[in-house]
PDB file of N, CA and C in Angstrom:
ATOM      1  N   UNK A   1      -9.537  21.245 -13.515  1.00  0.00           N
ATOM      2  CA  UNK A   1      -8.958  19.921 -13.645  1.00  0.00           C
ATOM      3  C   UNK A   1      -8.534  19.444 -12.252  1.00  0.00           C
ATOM      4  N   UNK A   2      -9.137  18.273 -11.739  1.00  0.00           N
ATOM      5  CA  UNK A   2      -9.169  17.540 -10.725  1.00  0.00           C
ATOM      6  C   UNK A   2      -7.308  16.971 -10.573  1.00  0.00           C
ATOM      7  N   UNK A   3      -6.802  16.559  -9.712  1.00  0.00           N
ATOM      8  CA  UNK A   3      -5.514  15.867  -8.893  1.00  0.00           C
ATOM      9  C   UNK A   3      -6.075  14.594  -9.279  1.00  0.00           C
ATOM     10  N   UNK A   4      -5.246  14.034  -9.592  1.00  0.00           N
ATOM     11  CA  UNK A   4      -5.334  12.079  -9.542  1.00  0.00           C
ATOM     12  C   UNK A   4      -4.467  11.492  -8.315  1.00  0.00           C
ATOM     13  N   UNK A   5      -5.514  11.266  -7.644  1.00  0.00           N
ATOM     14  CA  UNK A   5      -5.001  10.831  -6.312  1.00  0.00           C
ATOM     15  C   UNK A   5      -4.406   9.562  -6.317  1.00  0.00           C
ATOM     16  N   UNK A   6      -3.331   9.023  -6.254  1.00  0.00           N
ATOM     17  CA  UNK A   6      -2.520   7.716  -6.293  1.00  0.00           C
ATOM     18  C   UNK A   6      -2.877   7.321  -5.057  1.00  0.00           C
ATOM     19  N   UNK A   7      -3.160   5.894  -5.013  1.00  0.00           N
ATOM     20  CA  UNK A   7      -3.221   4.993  -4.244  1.00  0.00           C
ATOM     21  C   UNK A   7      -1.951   4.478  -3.510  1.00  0.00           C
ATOM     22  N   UNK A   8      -1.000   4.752  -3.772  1.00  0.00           N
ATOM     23  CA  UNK A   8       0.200   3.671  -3.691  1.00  0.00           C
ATOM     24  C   UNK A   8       0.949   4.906  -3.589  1.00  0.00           C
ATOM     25  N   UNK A   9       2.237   5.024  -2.398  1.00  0.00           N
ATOM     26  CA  UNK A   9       3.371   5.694  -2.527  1.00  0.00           C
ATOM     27  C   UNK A   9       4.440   5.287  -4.033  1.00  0.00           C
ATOM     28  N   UNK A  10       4.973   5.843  -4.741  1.00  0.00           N
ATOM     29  CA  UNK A  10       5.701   5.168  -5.820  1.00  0.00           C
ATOM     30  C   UNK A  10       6.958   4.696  -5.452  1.00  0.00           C
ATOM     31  N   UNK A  11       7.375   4.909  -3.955  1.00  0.00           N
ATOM     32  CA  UNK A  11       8.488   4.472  -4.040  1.00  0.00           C
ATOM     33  C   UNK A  11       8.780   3.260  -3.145  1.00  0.00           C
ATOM     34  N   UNK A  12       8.075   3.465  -1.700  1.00  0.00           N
ATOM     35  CA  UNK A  12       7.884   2.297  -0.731  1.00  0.00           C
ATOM     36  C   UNK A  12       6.647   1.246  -1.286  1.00  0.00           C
ATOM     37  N   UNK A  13       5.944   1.681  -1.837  1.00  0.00           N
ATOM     38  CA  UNK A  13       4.331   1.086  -1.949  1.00  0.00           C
ATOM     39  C   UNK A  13       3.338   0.973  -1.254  1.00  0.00           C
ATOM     40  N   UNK A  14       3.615   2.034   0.157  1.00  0.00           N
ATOM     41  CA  UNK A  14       2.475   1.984   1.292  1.00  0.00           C
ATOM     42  C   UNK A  14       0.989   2.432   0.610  1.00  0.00           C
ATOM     43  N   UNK A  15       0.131   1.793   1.191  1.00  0.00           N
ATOM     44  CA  UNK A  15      -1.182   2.473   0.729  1.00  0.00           C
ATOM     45  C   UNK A  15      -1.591   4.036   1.389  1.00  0.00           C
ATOM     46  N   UNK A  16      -2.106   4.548   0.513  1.00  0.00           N
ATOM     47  CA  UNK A  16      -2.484   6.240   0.801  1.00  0.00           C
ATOM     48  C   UNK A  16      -3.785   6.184   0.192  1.00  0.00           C
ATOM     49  N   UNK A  17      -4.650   6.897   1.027  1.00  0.00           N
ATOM     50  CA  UNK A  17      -5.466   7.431   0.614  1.00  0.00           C
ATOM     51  C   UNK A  17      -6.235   8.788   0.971  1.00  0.00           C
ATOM     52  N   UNK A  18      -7.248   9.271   0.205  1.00  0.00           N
ATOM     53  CA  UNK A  18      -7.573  10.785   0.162  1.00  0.00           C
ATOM     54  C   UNK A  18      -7.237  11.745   1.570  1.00  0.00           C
ATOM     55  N   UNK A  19      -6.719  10.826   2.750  1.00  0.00           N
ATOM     56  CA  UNK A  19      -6.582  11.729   3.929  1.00  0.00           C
ATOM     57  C   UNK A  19      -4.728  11.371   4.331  1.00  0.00           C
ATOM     58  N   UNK A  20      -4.630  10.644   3.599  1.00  0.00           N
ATOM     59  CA  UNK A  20      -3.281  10.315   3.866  1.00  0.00           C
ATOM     60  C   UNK A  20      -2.051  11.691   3.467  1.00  0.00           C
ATOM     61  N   UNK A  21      -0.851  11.350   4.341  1.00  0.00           N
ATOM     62  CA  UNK A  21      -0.459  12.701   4.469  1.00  0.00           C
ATOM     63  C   UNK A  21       0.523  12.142   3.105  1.00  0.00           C
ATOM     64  N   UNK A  22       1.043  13.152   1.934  1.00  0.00           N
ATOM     65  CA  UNK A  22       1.172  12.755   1.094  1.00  0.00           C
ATOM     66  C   UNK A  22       1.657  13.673   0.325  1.00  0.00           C
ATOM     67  N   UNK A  23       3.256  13.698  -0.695  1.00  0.00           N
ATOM     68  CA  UNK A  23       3.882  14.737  -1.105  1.00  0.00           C
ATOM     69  C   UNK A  23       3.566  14.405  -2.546  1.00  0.00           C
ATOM     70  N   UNK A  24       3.384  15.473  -3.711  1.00  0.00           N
ATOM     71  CA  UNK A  24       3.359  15.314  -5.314  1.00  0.00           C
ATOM     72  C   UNK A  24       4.359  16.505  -5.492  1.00  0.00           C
ATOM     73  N   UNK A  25       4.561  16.058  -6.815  1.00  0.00           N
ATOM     74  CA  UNK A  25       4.991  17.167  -7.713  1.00  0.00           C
ATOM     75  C   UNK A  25       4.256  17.681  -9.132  1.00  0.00           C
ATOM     76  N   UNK A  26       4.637  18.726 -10.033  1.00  0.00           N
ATOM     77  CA  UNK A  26       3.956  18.707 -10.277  1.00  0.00           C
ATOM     78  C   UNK A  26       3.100  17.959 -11.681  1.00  0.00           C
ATOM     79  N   UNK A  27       4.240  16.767 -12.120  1.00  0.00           N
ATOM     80  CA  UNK A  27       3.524  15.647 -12.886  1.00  0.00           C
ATOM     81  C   UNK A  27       2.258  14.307 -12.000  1.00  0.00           C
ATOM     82  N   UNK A  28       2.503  15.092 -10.341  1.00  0.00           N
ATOM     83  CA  UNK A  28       1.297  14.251 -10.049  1.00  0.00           C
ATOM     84  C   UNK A  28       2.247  13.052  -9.220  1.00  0.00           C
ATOM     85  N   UNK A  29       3.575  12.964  -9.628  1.00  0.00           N
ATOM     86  CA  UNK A  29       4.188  11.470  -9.252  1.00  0.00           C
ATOM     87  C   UNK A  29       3.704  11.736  -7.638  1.00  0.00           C
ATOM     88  N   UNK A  30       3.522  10.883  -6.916  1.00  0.00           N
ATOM     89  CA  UNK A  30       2.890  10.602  -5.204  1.00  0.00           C
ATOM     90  C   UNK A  30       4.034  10.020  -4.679  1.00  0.00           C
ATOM     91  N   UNK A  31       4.270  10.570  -3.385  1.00  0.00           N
ATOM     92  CA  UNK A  31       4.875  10.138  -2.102  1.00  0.00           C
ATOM     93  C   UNK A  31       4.577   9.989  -1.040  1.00  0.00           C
ATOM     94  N   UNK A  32       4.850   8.901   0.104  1.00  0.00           N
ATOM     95  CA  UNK A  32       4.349   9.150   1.195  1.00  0.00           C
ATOM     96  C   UNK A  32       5.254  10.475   1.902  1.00  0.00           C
ATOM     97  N   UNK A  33       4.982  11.001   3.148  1.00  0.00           N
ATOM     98  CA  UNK A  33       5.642  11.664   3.488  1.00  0.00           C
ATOM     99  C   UNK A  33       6.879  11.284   4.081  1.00  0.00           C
ATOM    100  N   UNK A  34       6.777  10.401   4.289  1.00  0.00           N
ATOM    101  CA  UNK A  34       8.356   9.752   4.920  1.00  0.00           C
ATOM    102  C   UNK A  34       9.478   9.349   4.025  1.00  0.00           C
ATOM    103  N   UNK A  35       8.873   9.036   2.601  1.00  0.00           N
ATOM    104  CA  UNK A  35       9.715   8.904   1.402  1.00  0.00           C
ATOM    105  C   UNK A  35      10.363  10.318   1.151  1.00  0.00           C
ATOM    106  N   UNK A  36       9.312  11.301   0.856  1.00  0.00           N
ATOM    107  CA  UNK A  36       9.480  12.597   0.834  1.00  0.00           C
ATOM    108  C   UNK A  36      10.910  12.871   1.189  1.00  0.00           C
ATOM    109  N   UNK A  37      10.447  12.744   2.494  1.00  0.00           N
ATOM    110  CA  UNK A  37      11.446  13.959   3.032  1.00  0.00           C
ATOM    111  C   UNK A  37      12.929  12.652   3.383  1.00  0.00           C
ATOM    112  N   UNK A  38      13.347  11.866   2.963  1.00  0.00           N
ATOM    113  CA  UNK A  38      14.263  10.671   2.631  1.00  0.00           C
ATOM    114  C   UNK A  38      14.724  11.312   1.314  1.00  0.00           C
ATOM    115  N   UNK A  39      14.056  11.651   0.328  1.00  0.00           N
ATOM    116  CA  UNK A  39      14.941  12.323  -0.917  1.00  0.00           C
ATOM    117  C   UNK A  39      14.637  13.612  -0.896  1.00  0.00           C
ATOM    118  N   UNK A  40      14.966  14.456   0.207  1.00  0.00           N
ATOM    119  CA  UNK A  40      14.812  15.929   0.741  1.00  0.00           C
ATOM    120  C   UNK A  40      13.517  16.783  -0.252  1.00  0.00           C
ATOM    121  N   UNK A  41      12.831  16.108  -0.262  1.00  0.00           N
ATOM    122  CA  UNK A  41      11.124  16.701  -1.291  1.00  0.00           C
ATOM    123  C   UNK A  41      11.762  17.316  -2.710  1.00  0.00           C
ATOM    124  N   UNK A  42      12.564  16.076  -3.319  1.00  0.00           N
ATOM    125  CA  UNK A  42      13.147  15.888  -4.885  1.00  0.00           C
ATOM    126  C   UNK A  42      12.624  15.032  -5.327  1.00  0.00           C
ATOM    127  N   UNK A  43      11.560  14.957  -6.252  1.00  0.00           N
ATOM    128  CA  UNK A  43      10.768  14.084  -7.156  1.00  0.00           C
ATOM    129  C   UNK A  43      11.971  12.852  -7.811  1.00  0.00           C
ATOM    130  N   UNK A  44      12.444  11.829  -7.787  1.00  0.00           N
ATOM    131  CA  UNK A  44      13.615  11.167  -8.578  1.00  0.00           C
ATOM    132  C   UNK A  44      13.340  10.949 -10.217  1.00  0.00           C
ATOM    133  N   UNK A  45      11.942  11.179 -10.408  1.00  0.00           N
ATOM    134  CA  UNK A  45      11.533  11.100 -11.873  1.00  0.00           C
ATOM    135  C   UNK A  45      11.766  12.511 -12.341  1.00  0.00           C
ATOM    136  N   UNK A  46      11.188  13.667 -11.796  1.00  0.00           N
ATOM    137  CA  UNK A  46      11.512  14.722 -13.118  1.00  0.00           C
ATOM    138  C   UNK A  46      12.784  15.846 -12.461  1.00  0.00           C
ATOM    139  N   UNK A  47      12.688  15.474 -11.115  1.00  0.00           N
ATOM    140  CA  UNK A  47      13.456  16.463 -10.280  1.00  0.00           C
ATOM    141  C   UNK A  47      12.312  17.445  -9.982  1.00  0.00           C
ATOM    142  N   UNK A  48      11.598  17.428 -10.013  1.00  0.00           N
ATOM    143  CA  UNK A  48      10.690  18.728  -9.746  1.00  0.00           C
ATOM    144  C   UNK A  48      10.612  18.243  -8.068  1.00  0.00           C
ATOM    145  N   UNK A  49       9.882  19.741  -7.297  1.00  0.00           N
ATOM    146  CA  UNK A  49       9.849  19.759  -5.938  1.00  0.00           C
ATOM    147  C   UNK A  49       8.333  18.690  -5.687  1.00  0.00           C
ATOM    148  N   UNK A  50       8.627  18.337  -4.151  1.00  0.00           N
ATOM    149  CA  UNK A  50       7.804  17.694  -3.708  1.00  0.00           C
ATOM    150  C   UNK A  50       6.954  17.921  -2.436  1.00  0.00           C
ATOM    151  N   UNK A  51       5.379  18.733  -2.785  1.00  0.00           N
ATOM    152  CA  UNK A  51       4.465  19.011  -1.559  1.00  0.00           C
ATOM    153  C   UNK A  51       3.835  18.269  -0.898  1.00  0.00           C
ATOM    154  N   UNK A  52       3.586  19.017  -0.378  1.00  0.00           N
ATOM    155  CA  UNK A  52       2.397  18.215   0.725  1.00  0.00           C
ATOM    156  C   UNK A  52       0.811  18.124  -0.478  1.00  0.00           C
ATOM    157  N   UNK A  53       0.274  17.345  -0.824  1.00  0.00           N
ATOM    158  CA  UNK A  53      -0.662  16.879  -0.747  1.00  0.00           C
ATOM    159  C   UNK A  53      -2.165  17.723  -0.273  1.00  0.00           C
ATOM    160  N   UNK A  54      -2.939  17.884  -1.307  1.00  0.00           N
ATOM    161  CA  UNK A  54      -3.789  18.689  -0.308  1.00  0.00           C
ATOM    162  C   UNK A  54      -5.165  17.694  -0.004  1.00  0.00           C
ATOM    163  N   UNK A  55      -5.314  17.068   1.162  1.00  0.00           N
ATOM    164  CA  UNK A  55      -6.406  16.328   2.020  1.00  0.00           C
ATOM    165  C   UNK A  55      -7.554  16.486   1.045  1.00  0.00           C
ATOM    166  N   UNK A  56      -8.779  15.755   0.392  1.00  0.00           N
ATOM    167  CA  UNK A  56      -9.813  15.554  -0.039  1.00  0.00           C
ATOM    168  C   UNK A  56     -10.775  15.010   0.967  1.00  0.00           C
ATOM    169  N   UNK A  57     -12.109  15.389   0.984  1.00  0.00           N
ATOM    170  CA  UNK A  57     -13.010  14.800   1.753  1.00  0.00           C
ATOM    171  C   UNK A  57     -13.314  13.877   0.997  1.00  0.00           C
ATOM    172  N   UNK A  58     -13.596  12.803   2.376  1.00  0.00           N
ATOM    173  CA  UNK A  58     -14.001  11.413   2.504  1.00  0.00           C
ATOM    174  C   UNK A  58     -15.351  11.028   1.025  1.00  0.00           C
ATOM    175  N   UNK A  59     -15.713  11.537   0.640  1.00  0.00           N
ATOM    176  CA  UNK A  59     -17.289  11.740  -0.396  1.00  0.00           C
ATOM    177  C   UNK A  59     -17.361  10.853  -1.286  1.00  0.00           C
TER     178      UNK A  59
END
């Protein structure tokens, strides 16, 4: 089962995409990284932790 890559940070609304640097948890909710680490990599929807994103090729 594939990642659903969000387009949109959920909290600023910057655009992201497949190379963009980029934190989830693990319902998937998306962050940019600068949001991230602004709510110390705490998801505000489930509380779950928030990673880094793993880079997809361009394809």
């Amino acid at each position: 089962m594939a990642l659903e890559y969000k387009t949109t940070c959920e909290k600023c609304t910057i655009s992201l995409n497949m190379q963009s640097e980029a934190c989830i948890c693990s319902y998937e909710c998306t962050f940019c990284e600068s949001c991230a680490t602004e709510m110390a990599n705490v998801c505000p929807n489930c509380q779950g932790e928030l990673v880094k994103r793993p880079k997809r090729n361009k394809d």
